[in-house]
PDB file of N, CA and C in Angstrom:
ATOM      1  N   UNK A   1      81.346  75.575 123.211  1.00  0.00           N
ATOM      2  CA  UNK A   1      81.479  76.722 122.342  1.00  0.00           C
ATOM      3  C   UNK A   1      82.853  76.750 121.667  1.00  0.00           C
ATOM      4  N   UNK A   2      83.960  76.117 122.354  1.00  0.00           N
ATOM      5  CA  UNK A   2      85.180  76.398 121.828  1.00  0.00           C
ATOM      6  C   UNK A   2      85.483  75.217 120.696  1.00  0.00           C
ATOM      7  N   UNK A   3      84.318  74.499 120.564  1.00  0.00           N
ATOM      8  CA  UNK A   3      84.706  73.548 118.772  1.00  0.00           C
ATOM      9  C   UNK A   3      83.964  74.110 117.910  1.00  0.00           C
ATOM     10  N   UNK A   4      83.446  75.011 117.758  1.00  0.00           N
ATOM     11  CA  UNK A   4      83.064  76.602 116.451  1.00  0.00           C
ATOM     12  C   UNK A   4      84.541  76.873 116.557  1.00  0.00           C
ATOM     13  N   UNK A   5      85.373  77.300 116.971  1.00  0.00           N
ATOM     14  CA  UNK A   5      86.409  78.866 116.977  1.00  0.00           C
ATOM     15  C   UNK A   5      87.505  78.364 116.858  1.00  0.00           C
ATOM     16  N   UNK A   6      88.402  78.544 115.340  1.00  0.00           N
ATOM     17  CA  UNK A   6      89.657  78.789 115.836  1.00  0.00           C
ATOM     18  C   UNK A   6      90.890  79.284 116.214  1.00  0.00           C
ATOM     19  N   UNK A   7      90.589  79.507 117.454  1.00  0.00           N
ATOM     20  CA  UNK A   7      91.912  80.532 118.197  1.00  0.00           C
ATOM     21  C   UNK A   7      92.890  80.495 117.710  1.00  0.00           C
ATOM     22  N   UNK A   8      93.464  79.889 116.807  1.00  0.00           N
ATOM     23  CA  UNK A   8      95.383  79.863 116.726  1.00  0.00           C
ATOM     24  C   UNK A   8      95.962  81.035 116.542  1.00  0.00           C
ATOM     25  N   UNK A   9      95.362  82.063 115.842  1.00  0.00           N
ATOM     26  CA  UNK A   9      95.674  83.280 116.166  1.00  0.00           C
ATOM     27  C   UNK A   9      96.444  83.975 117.422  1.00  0.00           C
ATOM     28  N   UNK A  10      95.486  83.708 118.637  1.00  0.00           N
ATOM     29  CA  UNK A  10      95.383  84.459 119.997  1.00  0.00           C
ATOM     30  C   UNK A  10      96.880  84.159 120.286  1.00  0.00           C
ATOM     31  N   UNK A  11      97.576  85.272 120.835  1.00  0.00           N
ATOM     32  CA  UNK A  11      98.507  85.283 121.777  1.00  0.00           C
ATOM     33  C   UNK A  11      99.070  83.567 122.748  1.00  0.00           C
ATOM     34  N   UNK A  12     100.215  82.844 122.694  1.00  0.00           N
ATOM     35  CA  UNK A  12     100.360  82.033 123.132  1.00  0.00           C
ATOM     36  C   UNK A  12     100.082  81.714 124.565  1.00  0.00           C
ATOM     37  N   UNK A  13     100.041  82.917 125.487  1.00  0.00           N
ATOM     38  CA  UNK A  13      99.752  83.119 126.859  1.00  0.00           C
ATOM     39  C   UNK A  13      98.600  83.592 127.243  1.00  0.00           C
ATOM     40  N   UNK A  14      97.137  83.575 126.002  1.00  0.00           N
ATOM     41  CA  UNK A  14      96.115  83.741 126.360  1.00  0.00           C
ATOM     42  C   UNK A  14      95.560  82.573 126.731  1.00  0.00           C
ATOM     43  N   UNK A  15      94.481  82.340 127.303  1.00  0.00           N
ATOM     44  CA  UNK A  15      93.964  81.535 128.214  1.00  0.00           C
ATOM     45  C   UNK A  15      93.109  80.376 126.516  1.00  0.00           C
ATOM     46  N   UNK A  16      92.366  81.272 125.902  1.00  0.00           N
ATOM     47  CA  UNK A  16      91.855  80.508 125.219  1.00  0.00           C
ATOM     48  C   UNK A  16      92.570  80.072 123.945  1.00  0.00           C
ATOM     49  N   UNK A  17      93.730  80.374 123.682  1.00  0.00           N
ATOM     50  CA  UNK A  17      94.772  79.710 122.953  1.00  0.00           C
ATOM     51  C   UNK A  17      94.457  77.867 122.790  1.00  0.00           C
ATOM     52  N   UNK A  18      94.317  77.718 121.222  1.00  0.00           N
ATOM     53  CA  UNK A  18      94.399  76.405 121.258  1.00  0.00           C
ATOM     54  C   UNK A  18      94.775  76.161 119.573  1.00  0.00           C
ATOM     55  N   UNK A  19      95.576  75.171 119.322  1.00  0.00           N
ATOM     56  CA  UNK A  19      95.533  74.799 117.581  1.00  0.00           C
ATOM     57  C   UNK A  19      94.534  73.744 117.415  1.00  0.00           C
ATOM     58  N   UNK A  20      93.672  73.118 118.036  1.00  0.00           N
ATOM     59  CA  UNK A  20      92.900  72.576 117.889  1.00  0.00           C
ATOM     60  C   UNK A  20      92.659  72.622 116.538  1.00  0.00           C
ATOM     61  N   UNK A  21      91.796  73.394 116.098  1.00  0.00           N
ATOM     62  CA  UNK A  21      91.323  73.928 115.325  1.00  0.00           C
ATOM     63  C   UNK A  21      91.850  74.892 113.983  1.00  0.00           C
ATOM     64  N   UNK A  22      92.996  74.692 113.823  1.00  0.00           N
ATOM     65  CA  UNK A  22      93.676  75.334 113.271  1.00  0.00           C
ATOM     66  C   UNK A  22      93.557  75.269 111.941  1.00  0.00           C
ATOM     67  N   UNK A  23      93.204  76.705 110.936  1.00  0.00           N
ATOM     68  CA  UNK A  23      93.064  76.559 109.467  1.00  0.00           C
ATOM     69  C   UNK A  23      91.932  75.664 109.150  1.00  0.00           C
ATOM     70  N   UNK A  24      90.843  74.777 109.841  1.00  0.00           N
ATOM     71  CA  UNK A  24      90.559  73.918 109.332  1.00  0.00           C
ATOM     72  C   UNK A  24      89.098  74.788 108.899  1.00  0.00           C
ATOM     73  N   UNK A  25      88.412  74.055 107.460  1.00  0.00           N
ATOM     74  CA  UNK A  25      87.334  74.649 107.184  1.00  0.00           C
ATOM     75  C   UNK A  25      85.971  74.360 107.836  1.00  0.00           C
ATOM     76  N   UNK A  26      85.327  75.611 107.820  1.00  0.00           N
ATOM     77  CA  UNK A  26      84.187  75.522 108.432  1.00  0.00           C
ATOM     78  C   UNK A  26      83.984  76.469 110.236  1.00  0.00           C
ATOM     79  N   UNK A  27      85.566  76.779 110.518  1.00  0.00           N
ATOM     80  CA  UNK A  27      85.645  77.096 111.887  1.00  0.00           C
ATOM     81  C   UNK A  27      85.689  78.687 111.975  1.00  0.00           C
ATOM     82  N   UNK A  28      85.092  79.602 112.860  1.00  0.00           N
ATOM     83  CA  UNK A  28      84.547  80.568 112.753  1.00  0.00           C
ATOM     84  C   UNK A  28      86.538  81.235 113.259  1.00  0.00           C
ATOM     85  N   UNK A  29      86.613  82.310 112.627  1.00  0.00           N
ATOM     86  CA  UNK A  29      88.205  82.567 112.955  1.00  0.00           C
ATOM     87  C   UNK A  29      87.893  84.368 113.417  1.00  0.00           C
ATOM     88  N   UNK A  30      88.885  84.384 114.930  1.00  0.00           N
ATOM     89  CA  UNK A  30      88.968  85.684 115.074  1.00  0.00           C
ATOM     90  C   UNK A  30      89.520  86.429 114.820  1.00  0.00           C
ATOM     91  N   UNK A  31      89.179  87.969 113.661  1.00  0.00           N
ATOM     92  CA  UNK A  31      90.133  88.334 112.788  1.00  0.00           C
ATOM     93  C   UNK A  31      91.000  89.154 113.781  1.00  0.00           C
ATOM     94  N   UNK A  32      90.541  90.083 114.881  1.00  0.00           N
ATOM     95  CA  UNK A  32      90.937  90.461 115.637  1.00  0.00           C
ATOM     96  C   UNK A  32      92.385  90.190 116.534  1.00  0.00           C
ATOM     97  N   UNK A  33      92.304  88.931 116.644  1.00  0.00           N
ATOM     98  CA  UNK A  33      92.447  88.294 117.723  1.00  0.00           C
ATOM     99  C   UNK A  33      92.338  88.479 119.742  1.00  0.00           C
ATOM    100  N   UNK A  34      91.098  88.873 119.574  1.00  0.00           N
ATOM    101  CA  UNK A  34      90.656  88.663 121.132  1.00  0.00           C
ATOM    102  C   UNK A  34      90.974  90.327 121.355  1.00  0.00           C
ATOM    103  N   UNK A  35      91.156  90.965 120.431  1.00  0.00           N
ATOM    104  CA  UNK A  35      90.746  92.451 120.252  1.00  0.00           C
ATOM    105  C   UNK A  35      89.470  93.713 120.760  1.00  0.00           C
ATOM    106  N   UNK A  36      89.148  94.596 120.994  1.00  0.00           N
ATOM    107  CA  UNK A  36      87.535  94.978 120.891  1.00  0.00           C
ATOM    108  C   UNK A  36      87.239  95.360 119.780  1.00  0.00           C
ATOM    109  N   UNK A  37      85.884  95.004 118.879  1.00  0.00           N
ATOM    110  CA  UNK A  37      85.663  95.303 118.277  1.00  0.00           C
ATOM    111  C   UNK A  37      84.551  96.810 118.260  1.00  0.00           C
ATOM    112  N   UNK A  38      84.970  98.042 117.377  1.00  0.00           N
ATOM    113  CA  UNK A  38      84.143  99.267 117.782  1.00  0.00           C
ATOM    114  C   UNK A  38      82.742  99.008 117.098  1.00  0.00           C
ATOM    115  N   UNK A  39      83.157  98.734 116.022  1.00  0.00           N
ATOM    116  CA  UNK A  39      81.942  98.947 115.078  1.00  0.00           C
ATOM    117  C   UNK A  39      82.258  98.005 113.824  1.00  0.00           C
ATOM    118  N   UNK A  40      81.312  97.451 113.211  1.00  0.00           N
ATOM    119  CA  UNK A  40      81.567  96.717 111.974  1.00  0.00           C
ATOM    120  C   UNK A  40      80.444  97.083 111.378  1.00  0.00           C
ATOM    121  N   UNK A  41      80.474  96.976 109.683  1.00  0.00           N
ATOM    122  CA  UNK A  41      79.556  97.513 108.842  1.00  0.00           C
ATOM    123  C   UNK A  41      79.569  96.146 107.842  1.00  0.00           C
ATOM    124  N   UNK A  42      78.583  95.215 107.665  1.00  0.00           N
ATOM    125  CA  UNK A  42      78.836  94.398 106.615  1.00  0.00           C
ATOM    126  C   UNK A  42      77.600  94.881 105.791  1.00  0.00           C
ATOM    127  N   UNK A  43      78.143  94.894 104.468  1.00  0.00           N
ATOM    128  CA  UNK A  43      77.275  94.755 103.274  1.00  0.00           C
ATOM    129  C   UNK A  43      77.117  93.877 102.772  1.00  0.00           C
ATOM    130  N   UNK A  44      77.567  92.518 102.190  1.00  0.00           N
ATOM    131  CA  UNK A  44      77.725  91.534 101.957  1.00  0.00           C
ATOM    132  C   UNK A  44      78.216  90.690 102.248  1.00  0.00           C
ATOM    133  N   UNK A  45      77.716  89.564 101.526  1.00  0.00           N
ATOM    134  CA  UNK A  45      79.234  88.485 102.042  1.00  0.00           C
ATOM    135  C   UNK A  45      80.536  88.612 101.269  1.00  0.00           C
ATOM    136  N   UNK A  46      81.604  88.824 102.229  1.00  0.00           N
ATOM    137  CA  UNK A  46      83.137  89.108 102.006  1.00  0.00           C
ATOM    138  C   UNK A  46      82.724  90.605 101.028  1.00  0.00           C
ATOM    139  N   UNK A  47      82.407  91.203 102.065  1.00  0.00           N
ATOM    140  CA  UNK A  47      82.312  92.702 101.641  1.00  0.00           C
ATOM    141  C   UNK A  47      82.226  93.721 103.181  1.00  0.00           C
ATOM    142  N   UNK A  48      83.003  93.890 104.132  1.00  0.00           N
ATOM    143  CA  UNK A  48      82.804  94.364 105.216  1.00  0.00           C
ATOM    144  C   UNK A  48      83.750  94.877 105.839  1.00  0.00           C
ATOM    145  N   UNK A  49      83.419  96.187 106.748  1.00  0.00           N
ATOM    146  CA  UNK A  49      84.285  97.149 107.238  1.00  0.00           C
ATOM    147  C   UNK A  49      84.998  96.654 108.740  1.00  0.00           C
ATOM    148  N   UNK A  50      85.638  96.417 109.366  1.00  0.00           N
ATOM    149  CA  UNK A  50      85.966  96.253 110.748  1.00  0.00           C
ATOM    150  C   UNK A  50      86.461  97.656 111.814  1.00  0.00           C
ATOM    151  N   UNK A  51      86.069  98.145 112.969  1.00  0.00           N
ATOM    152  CA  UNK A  51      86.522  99.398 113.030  1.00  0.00           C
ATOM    153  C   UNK A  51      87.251  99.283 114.542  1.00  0.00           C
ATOM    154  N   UNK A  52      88.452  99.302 114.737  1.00  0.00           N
ATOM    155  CA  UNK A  52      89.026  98.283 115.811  1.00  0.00           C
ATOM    156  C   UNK A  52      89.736  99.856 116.787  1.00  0.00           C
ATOM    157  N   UNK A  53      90.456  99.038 117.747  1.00  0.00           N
ATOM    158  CA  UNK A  53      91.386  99.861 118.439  1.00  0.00           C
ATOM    159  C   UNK A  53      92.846  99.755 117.669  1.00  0.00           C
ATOM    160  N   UNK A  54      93.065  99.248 116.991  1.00  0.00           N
ATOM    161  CA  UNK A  54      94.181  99.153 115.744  1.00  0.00           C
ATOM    162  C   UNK A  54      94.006  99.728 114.631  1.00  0.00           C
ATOM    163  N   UNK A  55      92.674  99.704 114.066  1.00  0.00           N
ATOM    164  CA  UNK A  55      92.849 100.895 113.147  1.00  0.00           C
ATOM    165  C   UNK A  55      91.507 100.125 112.263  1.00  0.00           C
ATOM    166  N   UNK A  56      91.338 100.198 110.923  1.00  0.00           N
ATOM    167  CA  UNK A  56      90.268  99.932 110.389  1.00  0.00           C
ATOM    168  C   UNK A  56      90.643  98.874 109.223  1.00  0.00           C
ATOM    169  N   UNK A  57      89.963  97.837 109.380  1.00  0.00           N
ATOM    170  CA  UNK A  57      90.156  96.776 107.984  1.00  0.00           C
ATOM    171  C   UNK A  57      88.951  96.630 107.357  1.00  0.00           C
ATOM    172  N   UNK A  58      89.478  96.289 106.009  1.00  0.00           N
ATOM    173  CA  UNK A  58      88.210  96.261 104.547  1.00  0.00           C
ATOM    174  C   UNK A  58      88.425  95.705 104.373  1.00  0.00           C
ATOM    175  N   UNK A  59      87.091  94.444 103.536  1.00  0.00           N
ATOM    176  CA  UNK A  59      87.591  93.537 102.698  1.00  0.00           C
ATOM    177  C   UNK A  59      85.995  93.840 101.496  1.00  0.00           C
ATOM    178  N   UNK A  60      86.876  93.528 100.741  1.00  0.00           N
ATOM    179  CA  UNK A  60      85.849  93.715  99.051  1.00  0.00           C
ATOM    180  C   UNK A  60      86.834  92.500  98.271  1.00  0.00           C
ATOM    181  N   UNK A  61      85.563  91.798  97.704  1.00  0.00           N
ATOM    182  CA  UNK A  61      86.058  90.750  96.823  1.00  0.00           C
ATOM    183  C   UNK A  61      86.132  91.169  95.948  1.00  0.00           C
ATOM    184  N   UNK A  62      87.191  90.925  94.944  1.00  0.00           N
ATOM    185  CA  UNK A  62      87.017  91.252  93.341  1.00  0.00           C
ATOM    186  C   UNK A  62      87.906  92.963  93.332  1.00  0.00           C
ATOM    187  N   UNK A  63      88.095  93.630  94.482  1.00  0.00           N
ATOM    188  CA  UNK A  63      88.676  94.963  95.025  1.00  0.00           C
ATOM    189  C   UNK A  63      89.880  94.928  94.948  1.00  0.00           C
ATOM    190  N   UNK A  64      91.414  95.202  94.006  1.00  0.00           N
ATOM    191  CA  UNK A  64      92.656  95.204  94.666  1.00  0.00           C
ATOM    192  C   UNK A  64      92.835  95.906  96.064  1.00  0.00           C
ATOM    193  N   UNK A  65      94.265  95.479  96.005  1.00  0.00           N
ATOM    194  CA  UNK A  65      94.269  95.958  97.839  1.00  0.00           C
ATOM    195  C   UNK A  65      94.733  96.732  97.523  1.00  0.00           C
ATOM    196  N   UNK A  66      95.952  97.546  96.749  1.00  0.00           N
ATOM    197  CA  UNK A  66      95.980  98.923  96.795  1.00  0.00           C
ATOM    198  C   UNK A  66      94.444  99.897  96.363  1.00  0.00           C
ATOM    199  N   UNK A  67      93.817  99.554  95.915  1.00  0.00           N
ATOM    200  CA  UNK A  67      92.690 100.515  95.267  1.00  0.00           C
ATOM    201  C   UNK A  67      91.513  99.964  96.976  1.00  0.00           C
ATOM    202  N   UNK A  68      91.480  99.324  97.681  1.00  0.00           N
ATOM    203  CA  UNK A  68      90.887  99.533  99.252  1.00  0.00           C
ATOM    204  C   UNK A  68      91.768  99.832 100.465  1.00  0.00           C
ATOM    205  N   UNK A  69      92.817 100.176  99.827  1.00  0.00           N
ATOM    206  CA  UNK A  69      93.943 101.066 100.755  1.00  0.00           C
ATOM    207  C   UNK A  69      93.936 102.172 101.145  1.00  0.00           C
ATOM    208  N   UNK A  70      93.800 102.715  99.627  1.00  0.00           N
ATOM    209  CA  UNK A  70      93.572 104.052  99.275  1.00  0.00           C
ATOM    210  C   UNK A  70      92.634 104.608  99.222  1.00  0.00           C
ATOM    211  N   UNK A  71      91.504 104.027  98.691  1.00  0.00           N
ATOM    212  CA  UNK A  71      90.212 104.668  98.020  1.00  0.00           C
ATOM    213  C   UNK A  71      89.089 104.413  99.566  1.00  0.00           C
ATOM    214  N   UNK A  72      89.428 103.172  99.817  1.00  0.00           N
ATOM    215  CA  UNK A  72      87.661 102.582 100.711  1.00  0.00           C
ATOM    216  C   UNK A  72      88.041 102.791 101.809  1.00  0.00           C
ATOM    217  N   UNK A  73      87.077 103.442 102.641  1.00  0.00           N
ATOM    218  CA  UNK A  73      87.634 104.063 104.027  1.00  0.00           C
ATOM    219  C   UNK A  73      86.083 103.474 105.157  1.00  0.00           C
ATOM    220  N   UNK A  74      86.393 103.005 105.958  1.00  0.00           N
ATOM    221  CA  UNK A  74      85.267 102.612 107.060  1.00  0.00           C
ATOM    222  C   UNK A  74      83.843 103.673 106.759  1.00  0.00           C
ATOM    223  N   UNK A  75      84.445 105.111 106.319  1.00  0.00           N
ATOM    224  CA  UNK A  75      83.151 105.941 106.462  1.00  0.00           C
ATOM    225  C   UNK A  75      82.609 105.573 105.069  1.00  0.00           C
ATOM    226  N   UNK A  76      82.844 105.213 104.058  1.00  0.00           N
ATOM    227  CA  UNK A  76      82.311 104.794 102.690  1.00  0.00           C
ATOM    228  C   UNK A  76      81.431 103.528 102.572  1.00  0.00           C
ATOM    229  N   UNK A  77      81.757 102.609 103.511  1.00  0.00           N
ATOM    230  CA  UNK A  77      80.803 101.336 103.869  1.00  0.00           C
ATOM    231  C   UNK A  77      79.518 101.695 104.534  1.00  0.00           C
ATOM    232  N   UNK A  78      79.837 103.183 105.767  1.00  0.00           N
ATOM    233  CA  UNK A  78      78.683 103.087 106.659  1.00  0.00           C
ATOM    234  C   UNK A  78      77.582 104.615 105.547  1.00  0.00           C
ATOM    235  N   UNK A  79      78.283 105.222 104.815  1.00  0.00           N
ATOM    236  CA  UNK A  79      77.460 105.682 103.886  1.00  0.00           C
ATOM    237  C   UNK A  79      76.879 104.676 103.154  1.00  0.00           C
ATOM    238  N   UNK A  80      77.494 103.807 102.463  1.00  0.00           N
ATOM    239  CA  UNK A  80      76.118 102.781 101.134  1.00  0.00           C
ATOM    240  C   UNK A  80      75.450 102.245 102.668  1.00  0.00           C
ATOM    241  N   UNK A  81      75.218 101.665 103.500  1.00  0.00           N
ATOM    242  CA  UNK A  81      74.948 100.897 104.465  1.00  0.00           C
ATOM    243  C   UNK A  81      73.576 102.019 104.868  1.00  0.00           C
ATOM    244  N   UNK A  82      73.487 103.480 105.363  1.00  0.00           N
ATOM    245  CA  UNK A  82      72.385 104.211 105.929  1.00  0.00           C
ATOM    246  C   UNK A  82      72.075 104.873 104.937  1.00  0.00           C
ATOM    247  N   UNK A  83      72.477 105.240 103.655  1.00  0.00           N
ATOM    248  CA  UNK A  83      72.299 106.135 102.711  1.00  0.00           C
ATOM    249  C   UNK A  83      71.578 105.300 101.838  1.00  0.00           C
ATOM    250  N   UNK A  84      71.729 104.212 101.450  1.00  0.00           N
ATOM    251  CA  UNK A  84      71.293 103.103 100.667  1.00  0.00           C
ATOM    252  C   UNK A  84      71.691 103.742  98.894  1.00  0.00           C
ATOM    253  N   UNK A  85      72.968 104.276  98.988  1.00  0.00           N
ATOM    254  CA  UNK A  85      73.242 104.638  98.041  1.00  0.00           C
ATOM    255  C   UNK A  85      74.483 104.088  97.251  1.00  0.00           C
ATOM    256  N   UNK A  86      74.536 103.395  96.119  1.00  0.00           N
ATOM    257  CA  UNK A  86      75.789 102.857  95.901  1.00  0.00           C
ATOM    258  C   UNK A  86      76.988 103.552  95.800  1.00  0.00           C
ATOM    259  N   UNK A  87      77.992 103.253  95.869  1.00  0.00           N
ATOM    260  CA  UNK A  87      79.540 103.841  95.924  1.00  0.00           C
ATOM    261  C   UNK A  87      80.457 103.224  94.800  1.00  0.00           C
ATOM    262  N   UNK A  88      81.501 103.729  94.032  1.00  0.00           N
ATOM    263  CA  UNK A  88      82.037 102.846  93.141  1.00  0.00           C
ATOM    264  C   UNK A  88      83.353 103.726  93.197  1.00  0.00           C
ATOM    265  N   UNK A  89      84.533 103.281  92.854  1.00  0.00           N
ATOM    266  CA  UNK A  89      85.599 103.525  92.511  1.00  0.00           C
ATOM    267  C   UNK A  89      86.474 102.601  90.879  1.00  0.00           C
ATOM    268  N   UNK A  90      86.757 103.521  90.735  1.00  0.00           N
ATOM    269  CA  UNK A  90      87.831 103.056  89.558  1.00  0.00           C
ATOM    270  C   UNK A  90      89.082 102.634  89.766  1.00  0.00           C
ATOM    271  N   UNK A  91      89.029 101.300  89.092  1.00  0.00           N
ATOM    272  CA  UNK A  91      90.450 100.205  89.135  1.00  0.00           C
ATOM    273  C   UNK A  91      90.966  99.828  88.085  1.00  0.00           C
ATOM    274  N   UNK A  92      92.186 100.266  88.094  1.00  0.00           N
ATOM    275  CA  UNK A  92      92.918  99.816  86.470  1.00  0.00           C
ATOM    276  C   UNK A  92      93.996  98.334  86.806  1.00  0.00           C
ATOM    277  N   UNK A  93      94.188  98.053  85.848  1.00  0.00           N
ATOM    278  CA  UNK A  93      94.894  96.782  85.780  1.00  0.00           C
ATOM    279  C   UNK A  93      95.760  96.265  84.972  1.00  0.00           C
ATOM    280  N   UNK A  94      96.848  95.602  84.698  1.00  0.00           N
ATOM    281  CA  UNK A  94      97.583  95.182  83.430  1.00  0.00           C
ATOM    282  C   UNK A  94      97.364  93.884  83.261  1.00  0.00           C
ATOM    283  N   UNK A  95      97.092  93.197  82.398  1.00  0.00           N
ATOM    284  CA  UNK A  95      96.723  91.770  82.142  1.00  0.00           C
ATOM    285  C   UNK A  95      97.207  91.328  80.739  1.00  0.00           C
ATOM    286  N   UNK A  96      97.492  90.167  80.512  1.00  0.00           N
ATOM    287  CA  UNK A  96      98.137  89.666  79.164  1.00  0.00           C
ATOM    288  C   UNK A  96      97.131  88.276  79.313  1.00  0.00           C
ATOM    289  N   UNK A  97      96.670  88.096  77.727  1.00  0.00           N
ATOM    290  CA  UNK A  97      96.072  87.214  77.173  1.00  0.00           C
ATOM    291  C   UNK A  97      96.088  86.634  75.842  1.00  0.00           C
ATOM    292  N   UNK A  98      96.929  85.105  76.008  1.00  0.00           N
ATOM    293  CA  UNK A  98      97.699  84.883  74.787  1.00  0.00           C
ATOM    294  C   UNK A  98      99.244  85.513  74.388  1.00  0.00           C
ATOM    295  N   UNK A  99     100.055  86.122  75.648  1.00  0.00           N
ATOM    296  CA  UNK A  99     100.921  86.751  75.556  1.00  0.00           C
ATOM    297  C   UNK A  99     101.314  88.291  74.477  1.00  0.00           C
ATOM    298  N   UNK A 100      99.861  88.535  74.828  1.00  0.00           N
ATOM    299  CA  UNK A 100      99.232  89.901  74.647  1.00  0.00           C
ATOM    300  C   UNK A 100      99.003  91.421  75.659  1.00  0.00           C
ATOM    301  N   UNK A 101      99.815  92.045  75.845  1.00  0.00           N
ATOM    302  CA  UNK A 101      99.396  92.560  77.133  1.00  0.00           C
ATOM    303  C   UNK A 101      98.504  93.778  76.785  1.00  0.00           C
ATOM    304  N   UNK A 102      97.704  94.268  77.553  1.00  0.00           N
ATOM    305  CA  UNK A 102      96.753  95.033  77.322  1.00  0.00           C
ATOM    306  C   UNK A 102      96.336  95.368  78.953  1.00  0.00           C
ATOM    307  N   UNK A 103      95.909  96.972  79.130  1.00  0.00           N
ATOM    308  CA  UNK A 103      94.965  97.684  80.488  1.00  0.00           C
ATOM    309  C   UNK A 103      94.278  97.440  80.382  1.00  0.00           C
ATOM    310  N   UNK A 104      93.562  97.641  81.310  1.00  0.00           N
ATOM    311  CA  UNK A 104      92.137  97.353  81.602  1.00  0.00           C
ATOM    312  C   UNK A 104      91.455  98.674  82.776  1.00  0.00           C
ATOM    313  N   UNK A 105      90.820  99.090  82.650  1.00  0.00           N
ATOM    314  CA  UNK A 105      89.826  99.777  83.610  1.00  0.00           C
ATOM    315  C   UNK A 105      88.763  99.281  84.002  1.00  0.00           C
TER     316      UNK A 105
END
């Protein structure tokens, strides 16, 4: 089981500590690290809530991280998730094209 996983994460004085496996693709990684996990809510792929004894992590692709800092909260995943109702927030942006700068919403 331990050539799926790579630990490099875990604490140096945990038992299952190994770099074996380290960064390499394809290897299942614990975001935690050897943490409990309470509850997780996935909606998609690389779209999912984590709900820990540390506190709560989001990830949304295509999402800045201040605008899932602020805005996306563990209870907003497990609403679209039982509600089957979509959720959306507004994200602004500054971008230059052609050394043009221009917002974006």
């Amino acid at each position: 089981m331990k050539n799926y996983f790579d630990f490099s994460d875990y604490p140096k004085d945990h038992p299952l500590f190994s770099v074996e496996n380290k960064k390499k693709i394809g290897y299942l990684k614990d975001e935690l690290n050897g943490q409990p996990c309470f509850e997780f809510v996935g909606l998609r792929s690389k779209m999912y809530s984590i709900l820990s004894g540390k506190g709560e992590k989001q990830t949304a692709k295509g999402i800045s991280k201040s605008v899932r800092q602020q805005k996306l909260k563990h209870a907003n995943y497990r609403q679209c998730l039982f509600s089957c109702k979509p959720s959306s927030v507004l994200q602004s942006r500054i971008g230059s094209e052609k050394h043009c700068i221009f917002s974006m919403r």
